[in-house]
N, C-alpha and C. Protein backbone atom coordinates (compact mmCIF):
# COMPACT_ATOMS: atom_id res chain seq x y z
N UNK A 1 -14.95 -16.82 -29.41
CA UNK A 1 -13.68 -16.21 -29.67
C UNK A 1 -13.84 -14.79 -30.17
N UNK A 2 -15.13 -14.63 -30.93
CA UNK A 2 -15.11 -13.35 -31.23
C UNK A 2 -16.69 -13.13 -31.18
N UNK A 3 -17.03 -11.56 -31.36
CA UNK A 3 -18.40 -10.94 -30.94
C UNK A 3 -19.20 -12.06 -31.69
N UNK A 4 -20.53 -12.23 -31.76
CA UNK A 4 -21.00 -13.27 -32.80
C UNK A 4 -21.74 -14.27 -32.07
N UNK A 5 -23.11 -14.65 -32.19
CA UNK A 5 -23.47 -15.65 -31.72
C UNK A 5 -23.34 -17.28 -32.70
N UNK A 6 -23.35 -18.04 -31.95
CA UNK A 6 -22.66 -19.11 -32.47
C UNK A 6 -23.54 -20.37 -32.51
N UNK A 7 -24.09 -21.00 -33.57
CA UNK A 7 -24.74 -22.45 -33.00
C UNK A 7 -24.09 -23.69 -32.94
N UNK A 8 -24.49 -23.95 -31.90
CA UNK A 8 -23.64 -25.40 -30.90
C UNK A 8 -24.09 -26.45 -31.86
N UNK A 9 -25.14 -26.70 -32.73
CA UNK A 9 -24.97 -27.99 -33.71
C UNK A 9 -25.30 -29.27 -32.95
N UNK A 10 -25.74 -29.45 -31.24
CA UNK A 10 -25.24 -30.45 -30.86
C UNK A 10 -26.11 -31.99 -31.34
N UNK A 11 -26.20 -32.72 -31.55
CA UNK A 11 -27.25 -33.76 -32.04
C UNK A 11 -26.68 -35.33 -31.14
N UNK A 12 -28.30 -35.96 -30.94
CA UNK A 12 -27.91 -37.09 -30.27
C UNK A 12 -26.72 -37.84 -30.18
N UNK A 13 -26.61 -37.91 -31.89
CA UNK A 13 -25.27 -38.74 -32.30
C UNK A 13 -23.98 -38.37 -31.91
N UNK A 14 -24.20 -37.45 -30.88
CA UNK A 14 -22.45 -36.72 -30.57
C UNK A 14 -22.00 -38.09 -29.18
N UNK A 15 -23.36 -38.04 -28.88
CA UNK A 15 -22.88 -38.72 -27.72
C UNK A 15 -23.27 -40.33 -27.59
N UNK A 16 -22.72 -41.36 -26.54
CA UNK A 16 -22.08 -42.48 -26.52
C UNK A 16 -22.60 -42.63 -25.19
N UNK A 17 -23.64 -44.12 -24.75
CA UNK A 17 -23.77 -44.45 -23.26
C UNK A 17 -22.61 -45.54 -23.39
N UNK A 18 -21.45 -45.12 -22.44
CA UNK A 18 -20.53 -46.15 -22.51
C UNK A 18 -19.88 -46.83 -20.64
N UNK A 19 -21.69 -46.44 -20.23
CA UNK A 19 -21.80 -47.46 -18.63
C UNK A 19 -22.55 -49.09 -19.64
N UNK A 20 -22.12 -49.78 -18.78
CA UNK A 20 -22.15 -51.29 -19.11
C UNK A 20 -23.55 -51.45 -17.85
N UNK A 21 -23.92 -50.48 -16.78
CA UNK A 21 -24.64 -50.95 -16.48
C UNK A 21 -26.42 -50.18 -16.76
N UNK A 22 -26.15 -49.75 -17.94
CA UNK A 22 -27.34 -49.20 -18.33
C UNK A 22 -27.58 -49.31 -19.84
N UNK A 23 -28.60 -50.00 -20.25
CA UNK A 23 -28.88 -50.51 -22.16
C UNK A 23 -29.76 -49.73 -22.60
N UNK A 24 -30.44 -49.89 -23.57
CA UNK A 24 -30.79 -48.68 -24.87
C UNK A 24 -31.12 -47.16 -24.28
N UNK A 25 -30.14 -46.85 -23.56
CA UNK A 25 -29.61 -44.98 -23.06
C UNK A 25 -29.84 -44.87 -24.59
N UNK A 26 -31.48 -43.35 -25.05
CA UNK A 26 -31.48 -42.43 -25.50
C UNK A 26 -31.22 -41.10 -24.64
N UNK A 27 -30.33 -40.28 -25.79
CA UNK A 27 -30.01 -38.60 -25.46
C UNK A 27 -31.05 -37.69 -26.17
N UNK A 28 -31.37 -37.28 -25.12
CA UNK A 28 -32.43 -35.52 -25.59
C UNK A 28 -31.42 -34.52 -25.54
N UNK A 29 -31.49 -34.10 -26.86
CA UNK A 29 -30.81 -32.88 -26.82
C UNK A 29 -31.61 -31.65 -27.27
N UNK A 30 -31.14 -30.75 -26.77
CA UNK A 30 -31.93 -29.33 -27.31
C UNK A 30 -30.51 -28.55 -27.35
N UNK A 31 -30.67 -28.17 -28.45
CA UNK A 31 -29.44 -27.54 -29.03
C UNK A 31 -29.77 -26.11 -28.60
N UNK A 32 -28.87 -25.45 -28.31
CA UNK A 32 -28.50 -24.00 -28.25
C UNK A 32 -27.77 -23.52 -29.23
N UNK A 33 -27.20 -21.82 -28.49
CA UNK A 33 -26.28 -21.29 -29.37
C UNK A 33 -25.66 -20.57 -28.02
N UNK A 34 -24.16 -20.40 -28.47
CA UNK A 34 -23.39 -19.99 -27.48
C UNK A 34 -23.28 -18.32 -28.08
N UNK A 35 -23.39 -17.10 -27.32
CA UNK A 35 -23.29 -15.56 -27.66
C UNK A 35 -22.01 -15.27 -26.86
N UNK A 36 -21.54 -14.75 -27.84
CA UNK A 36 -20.28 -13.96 -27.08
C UNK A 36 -20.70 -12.12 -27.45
N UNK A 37 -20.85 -11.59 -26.11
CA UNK A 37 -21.12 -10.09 -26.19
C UNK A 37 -19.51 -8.95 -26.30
N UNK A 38 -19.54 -7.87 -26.67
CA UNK A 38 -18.50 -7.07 -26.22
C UNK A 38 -18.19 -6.63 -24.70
N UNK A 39 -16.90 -6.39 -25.03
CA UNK A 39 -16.46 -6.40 -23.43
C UNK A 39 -17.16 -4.93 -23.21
N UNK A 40 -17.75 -4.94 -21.73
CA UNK A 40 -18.94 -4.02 -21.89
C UNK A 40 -18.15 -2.54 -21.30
N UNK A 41 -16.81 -2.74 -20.67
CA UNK A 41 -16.25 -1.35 -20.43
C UNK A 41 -16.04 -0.59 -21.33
N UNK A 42 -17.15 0.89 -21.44
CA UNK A 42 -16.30 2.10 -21.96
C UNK A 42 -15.43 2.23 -22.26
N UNK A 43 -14.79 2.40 -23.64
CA UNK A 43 -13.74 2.93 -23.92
C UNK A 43 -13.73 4.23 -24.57
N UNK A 44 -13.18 5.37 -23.83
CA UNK A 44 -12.81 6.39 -24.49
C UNK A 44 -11.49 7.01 -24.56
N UNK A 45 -11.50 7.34 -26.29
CA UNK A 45 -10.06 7.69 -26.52
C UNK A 45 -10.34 9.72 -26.08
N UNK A 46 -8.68 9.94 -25.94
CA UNK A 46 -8.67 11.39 -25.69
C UNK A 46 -7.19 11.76 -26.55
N UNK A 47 -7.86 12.41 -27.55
CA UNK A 47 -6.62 13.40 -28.30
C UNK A 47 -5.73 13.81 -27.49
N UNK A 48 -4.51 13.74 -27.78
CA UNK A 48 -3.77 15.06 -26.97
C UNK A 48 -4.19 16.28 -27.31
N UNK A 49 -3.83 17.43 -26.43
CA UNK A 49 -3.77 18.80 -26.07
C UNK A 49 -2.05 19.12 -26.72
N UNK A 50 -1.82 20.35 -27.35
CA UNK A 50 -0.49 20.83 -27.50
C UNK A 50 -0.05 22.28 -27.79
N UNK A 51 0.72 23.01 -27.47
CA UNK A 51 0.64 24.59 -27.71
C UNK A 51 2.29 24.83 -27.99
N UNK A 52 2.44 25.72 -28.53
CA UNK A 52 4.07 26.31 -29.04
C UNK A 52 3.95 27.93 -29.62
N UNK A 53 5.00 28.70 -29.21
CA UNK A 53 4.83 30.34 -29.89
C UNK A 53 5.55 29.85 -31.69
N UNK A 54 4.42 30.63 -31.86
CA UNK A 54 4.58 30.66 -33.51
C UNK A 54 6.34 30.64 -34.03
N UNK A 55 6.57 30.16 -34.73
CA UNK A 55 7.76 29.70 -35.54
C UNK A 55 7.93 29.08 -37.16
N UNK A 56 6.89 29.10 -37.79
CA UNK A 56 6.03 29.14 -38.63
C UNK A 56 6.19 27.73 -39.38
N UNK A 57 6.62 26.93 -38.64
CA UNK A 57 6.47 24.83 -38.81
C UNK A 57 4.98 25.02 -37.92
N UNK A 58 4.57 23.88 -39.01
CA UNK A 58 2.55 23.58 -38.10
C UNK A 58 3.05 22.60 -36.79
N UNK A 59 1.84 22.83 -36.06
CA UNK A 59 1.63 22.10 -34.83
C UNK A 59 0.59 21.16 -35.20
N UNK A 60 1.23 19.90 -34.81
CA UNK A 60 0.60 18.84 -35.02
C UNK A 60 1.08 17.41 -33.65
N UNK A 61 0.30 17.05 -33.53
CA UNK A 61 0.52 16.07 -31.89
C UNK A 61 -0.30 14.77 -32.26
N UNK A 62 -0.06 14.14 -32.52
CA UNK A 62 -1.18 12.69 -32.81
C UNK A 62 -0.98 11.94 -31.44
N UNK A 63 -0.45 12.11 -30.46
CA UNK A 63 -0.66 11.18 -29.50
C UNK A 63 -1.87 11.42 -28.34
N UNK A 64 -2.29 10.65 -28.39
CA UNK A 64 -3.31 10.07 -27.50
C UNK A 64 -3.66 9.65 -26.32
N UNK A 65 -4.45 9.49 -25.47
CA UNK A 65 -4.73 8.57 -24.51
C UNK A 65 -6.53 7.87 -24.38
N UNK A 66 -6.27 6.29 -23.94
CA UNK A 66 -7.52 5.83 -23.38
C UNK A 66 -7.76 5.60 -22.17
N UNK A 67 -9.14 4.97 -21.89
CA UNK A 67 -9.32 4.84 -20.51
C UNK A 67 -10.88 4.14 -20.44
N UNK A 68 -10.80 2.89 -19.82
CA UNK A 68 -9.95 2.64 -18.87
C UNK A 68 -8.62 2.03 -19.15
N UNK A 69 -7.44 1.79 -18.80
CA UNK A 69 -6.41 1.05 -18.60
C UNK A 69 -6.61 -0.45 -18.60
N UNK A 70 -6.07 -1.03 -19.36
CA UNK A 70 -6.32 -2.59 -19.40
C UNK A 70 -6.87 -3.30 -19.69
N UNK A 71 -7.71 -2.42 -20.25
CA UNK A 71 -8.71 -3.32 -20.95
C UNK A 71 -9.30 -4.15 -22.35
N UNK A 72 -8.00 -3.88 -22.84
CA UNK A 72 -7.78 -4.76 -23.90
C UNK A 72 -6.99 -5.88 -23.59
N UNK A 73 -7.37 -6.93 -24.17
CA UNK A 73 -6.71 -8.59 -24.22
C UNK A 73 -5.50 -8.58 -25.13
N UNK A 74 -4.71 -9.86 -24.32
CA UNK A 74 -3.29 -9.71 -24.90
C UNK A 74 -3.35 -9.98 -26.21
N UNK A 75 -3.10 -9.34 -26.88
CA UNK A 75 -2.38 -9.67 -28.47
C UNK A 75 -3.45 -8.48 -29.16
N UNK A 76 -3.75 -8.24 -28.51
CA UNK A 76 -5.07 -7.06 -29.39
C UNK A 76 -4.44 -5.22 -29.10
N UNK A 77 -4.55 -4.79 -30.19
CA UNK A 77 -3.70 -3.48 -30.28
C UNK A 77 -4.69 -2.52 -31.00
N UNK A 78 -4.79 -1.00 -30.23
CA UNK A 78 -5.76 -0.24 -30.33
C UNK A 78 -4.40 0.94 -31.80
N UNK A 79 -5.60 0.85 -32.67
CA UNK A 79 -5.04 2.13 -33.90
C UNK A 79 -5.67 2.95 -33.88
N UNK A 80 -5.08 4.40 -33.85
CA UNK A 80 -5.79 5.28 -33.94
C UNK A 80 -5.39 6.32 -34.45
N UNK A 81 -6.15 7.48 -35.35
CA UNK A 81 -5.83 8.31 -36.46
C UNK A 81 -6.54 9.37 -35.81
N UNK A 82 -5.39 10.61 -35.57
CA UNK A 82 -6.02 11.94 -34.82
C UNK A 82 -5.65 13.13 -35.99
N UNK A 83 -6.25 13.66 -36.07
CA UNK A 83 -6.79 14.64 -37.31
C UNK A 83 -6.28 16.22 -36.78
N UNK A 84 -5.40 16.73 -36.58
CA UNK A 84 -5.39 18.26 -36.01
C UNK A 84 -3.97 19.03 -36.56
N UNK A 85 -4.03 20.00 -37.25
CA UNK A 85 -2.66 20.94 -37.80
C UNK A 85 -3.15 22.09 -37.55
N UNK A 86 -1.76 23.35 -37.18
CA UNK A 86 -2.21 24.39 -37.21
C UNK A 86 -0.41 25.58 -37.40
N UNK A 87 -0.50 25.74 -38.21
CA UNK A 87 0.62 26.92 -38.34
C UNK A 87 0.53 28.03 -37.75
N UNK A 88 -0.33 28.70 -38.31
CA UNK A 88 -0.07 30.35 -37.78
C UNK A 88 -1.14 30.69 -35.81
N UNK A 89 -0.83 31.43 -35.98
CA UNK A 89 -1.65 31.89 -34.10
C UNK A 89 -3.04 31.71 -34.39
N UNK A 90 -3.31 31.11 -33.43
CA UNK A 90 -4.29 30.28 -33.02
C UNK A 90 -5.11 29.01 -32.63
N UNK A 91 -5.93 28.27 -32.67
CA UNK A 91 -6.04 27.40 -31.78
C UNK A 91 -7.42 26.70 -33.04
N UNK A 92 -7.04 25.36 -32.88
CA UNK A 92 -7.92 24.21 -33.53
C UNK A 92 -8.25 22.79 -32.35
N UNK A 93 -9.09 22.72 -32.91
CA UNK A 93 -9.37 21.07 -32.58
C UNK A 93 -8.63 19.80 -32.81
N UNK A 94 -7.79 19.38 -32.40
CA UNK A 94 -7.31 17.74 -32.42
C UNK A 94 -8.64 16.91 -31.95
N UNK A 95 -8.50 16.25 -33.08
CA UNK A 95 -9.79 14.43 -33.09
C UNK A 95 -9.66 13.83 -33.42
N UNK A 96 -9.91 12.56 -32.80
CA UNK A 96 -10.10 11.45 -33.07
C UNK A 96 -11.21 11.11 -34.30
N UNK A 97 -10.17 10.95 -35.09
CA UNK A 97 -11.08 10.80 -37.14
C UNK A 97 -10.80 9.07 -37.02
N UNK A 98 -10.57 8.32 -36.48
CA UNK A 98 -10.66 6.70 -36.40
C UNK A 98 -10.13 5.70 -35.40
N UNK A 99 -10.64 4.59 -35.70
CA UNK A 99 -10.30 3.88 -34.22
C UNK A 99 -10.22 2.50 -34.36
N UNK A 100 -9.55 1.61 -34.57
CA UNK A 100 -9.70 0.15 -34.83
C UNK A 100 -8.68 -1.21 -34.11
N UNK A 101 -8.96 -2.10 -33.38
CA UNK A 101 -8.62 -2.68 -32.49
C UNK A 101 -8.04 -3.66 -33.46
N UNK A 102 -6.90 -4.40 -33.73
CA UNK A 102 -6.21 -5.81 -34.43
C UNK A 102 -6.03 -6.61 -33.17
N UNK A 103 -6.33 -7.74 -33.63
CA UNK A 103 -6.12 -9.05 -33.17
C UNK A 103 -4.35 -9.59 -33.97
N UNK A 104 -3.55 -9.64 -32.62
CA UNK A 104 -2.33 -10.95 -33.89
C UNK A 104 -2.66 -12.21 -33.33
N UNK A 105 -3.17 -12.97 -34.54
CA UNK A 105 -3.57 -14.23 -34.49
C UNK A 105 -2.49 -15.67 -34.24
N UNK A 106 -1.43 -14.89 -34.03
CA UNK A 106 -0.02 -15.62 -34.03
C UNK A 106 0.78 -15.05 -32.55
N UNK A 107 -0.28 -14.70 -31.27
CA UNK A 107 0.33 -13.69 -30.32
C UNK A 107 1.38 -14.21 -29.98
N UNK A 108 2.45 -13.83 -29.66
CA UNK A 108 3.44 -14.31 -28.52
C UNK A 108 3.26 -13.81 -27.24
N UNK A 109 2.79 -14.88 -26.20
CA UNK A 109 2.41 -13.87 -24.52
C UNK A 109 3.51 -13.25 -24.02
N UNK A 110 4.44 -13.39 -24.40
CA UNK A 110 5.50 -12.30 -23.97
C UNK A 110 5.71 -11.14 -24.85
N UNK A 111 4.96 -10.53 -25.55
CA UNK A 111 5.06 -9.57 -25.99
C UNK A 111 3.65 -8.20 -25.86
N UNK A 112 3.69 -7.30 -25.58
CA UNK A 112 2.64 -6.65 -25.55
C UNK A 112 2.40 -5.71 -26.43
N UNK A 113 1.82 -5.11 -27.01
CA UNK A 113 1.84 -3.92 -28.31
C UNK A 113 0.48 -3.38 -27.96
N UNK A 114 0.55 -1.89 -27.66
CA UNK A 114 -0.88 -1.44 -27.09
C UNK A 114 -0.26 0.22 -27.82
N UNK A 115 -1.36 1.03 -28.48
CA UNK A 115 -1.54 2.34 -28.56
C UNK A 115 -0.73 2.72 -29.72
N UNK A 116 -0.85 1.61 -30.26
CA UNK A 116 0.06 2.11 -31.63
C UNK A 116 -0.68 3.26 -33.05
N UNK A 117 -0.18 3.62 -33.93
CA UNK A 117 -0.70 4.50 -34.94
C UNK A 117 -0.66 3.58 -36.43
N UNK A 118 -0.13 2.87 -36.44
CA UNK A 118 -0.48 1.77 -37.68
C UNK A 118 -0.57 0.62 -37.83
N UNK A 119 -1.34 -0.42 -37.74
CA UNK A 119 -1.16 -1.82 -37.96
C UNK A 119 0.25 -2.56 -38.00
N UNK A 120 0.92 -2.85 -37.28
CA UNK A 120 2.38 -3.95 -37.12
C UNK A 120 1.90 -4.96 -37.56
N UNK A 121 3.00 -5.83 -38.30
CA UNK A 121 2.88 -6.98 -39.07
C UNK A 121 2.13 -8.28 -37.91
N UNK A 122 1.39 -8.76 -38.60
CA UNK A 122 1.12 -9.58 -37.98
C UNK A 122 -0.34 -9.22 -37.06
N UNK A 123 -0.79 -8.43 -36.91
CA UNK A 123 -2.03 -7.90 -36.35
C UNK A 123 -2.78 -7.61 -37.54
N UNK A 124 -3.57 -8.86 -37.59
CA UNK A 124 -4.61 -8.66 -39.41
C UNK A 124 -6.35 -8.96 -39.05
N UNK A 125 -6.18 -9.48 -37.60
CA UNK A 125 -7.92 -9.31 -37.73
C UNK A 125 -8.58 -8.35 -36.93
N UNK A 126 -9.61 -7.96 -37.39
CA UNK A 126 -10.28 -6.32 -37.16
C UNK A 126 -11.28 -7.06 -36.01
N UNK A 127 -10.83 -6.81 -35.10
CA UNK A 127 -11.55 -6.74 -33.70
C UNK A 127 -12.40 -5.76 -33.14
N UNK A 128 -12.69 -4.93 -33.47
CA UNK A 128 -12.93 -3.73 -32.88
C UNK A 128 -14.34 -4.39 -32.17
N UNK A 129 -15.29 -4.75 -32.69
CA UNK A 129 -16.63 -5.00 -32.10
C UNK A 129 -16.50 -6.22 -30.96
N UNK A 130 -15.25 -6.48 -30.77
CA UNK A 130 -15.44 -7.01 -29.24
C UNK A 130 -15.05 -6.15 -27.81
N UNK A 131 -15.01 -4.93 -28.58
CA UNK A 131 -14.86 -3.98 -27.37
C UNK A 131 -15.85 -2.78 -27.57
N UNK A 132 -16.41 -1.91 -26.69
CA UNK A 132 -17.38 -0.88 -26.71
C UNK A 132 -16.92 0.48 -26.04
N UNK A 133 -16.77 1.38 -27.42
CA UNK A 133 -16.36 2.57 -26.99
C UNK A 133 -17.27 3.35 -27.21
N UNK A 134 -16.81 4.93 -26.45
CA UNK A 134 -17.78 5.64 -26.08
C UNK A 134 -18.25 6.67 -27.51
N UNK A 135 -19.40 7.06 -27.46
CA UNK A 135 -20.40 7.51 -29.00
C UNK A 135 -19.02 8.66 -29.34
N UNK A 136 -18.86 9.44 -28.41
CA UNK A 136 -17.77 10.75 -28.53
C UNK A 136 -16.90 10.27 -27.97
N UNK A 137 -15.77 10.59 -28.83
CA UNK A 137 -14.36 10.53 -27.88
C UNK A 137 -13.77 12.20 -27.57
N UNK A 138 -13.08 12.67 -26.94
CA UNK A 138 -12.62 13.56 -26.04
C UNK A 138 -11.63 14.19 -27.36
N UNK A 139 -11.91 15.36 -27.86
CA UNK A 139 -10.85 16.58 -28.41
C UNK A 139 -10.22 17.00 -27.52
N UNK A 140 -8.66 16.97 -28.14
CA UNK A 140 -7.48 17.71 -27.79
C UNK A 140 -7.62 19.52 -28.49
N UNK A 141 -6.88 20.26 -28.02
CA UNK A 141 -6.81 21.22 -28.67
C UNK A 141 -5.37 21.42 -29.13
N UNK A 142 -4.93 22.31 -30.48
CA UNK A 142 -3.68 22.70 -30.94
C UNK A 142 -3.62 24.33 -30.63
N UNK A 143 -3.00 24.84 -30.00
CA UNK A 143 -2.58 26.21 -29.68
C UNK A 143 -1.14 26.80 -30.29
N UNK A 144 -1.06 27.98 -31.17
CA UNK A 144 0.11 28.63 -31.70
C UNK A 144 -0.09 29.80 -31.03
N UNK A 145 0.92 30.29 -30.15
CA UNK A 145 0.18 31.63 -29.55
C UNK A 145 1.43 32.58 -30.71
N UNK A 146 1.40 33.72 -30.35
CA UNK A 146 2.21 34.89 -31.09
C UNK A 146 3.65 35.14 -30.49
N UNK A 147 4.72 35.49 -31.27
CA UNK A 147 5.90 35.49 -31.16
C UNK A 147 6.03 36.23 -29.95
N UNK A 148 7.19 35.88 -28.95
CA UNK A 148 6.85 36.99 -27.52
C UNK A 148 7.91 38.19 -28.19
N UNK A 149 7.52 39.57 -28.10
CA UNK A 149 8.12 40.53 -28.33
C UNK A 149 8.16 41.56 -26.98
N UNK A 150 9.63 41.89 -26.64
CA UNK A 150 9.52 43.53 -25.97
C UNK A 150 9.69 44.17 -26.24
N UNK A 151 9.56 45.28 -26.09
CA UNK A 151 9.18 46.64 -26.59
C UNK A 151 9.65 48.09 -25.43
N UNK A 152 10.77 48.33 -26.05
CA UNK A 152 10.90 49.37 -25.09
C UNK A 152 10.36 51.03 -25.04
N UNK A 153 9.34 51.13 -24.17
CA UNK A 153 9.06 52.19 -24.46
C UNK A 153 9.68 53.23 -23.93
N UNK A 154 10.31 53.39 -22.54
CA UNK A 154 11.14 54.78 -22.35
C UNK A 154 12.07 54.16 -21.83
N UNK A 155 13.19 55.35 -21.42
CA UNK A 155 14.14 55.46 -20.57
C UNK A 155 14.39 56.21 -19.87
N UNK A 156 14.37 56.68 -18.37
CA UNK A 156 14.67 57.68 -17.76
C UNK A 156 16.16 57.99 -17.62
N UNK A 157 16.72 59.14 -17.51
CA UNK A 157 17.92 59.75 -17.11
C UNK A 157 17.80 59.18 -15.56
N UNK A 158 18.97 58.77 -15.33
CA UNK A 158 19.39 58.89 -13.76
C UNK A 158 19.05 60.26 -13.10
N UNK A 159 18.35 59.89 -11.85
CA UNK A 159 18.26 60.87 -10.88
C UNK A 159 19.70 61.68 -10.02
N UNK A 160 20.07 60.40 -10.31
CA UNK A 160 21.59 60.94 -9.16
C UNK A 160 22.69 60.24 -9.84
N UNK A 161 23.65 60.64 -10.74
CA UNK A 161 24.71 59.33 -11.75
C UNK A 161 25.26 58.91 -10.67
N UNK A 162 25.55 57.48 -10.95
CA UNK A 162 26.37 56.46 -9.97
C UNK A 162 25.65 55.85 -9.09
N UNK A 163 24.57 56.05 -8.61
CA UNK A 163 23.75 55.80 -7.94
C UNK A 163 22.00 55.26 -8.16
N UNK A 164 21.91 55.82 -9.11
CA UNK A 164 20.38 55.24 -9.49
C UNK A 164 20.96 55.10 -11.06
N UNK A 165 20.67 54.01 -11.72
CA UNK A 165 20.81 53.62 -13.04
C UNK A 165 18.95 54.14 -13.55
N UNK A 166 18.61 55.21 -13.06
CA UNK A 166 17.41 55.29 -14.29
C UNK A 166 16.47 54.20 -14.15
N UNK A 167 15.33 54.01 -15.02
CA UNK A 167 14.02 53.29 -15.09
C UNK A 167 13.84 52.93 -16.49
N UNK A 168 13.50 52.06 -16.89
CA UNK A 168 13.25 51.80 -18.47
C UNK A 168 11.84 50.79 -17.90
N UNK A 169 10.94 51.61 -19.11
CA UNK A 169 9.65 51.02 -19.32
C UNK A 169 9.58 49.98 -20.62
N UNK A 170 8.81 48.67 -20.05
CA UNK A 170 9.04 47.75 -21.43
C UNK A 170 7.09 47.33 -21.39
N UNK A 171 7.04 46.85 -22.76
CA UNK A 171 6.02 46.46 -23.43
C UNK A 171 6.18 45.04 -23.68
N UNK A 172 5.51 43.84 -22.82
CA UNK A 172 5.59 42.66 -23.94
C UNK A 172 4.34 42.48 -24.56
N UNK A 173 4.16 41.52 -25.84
CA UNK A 173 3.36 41.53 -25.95
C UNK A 173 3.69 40.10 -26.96
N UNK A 174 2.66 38.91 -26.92
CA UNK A 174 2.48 37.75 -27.36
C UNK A 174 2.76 36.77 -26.72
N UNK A 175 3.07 35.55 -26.61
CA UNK A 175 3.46 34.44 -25.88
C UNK A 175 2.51 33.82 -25.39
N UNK A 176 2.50 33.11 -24.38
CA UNK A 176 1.44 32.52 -23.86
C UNK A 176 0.89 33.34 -22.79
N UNK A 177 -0.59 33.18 -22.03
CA UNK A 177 -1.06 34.12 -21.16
C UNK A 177 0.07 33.95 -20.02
N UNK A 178 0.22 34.92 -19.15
CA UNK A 178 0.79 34.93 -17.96
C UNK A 178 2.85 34.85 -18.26
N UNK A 179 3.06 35.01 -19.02
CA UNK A 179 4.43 35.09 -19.61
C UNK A 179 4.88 36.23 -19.55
């Protein structure tokens, strides 16, 4: 049921010759142990990515993604704590600072709960080591670029009034590239 190898205990006395056409049946047993390994697919989480022009509230994004898809068992719910703020212009790292899989030991199969950010009632056993994720998980980045400003630098007089409205030269400068 869970990661952990297990001993089977089994001893002669478990078992019973109960054919009528065979008398003093001894059992050889050689006991084992049953291993349950982690589910061996990769899992890697990936921070989100997020960007906004400065407004001077921090940028902060905790949502996430994994992969592969599906690969957690029903009633088991992935938590995860992403670490990234940034107020003024410029750009930080979003990461993945933790990661822990709950078991609800009470599942209902009609219900699914996957990718959540805090433990929901009822999800109390720490599963994580029956699944295998990857050594690094994938940084998001946080981007504040600079307020977009224009800037007018000239104005020409009309060449001909009524007819040519003039030229005005502008300056932007901040925003995101290509803006």
């Amino acid at each position: 049921r869970y990661v952990n190898t297990y001993q089977m205990n089994i001893q002669p006395t478990d078992f019973t010759n109960d054919n009528p056409n065979f008398e003093n049946v001894s059992f050889i047993v050689q006991d084992s142990s049953l291993v349950i390994k982690p589910n061996p697919n990769v899992i890697t989480i990936t921070a989100a990515s997020a960007q906004k022009l400065f407004d001077g509230d921090p940028l902060v994004d905790s949502s996430y993604t994994y992969t592969p898809a599906g690969v957690f068992a029903q009633g088991d719910t992935l938590v995860v704590e992403i670490d990234g703020s940034i107020t003024n212009v410029g750009q930080v790292d979003n990461v993945v600072v933790s990661y822990k899989v709950y078991r609800n030991e009470s599942f209902n199969g009609g219900m699914i709960r996957r990718g959540l950010r805090s433990i929901p009632a009822g999800y109390t056993k720490d599963v994580t080591d029956c699944y295998t994720f990857a050594t690094e998980m994938v940084k998001g980045t946080l981007t504040v670029y600079e307020s977009l400003m224009v800037t007018v630098d000239s104005i020409s007089e009309p060449f001909c009034p009524g007819v040519n409205e003039g030229a005005v030269k502008l300056r932007v400068t901040g925003g995101k590239p290509a803006t």
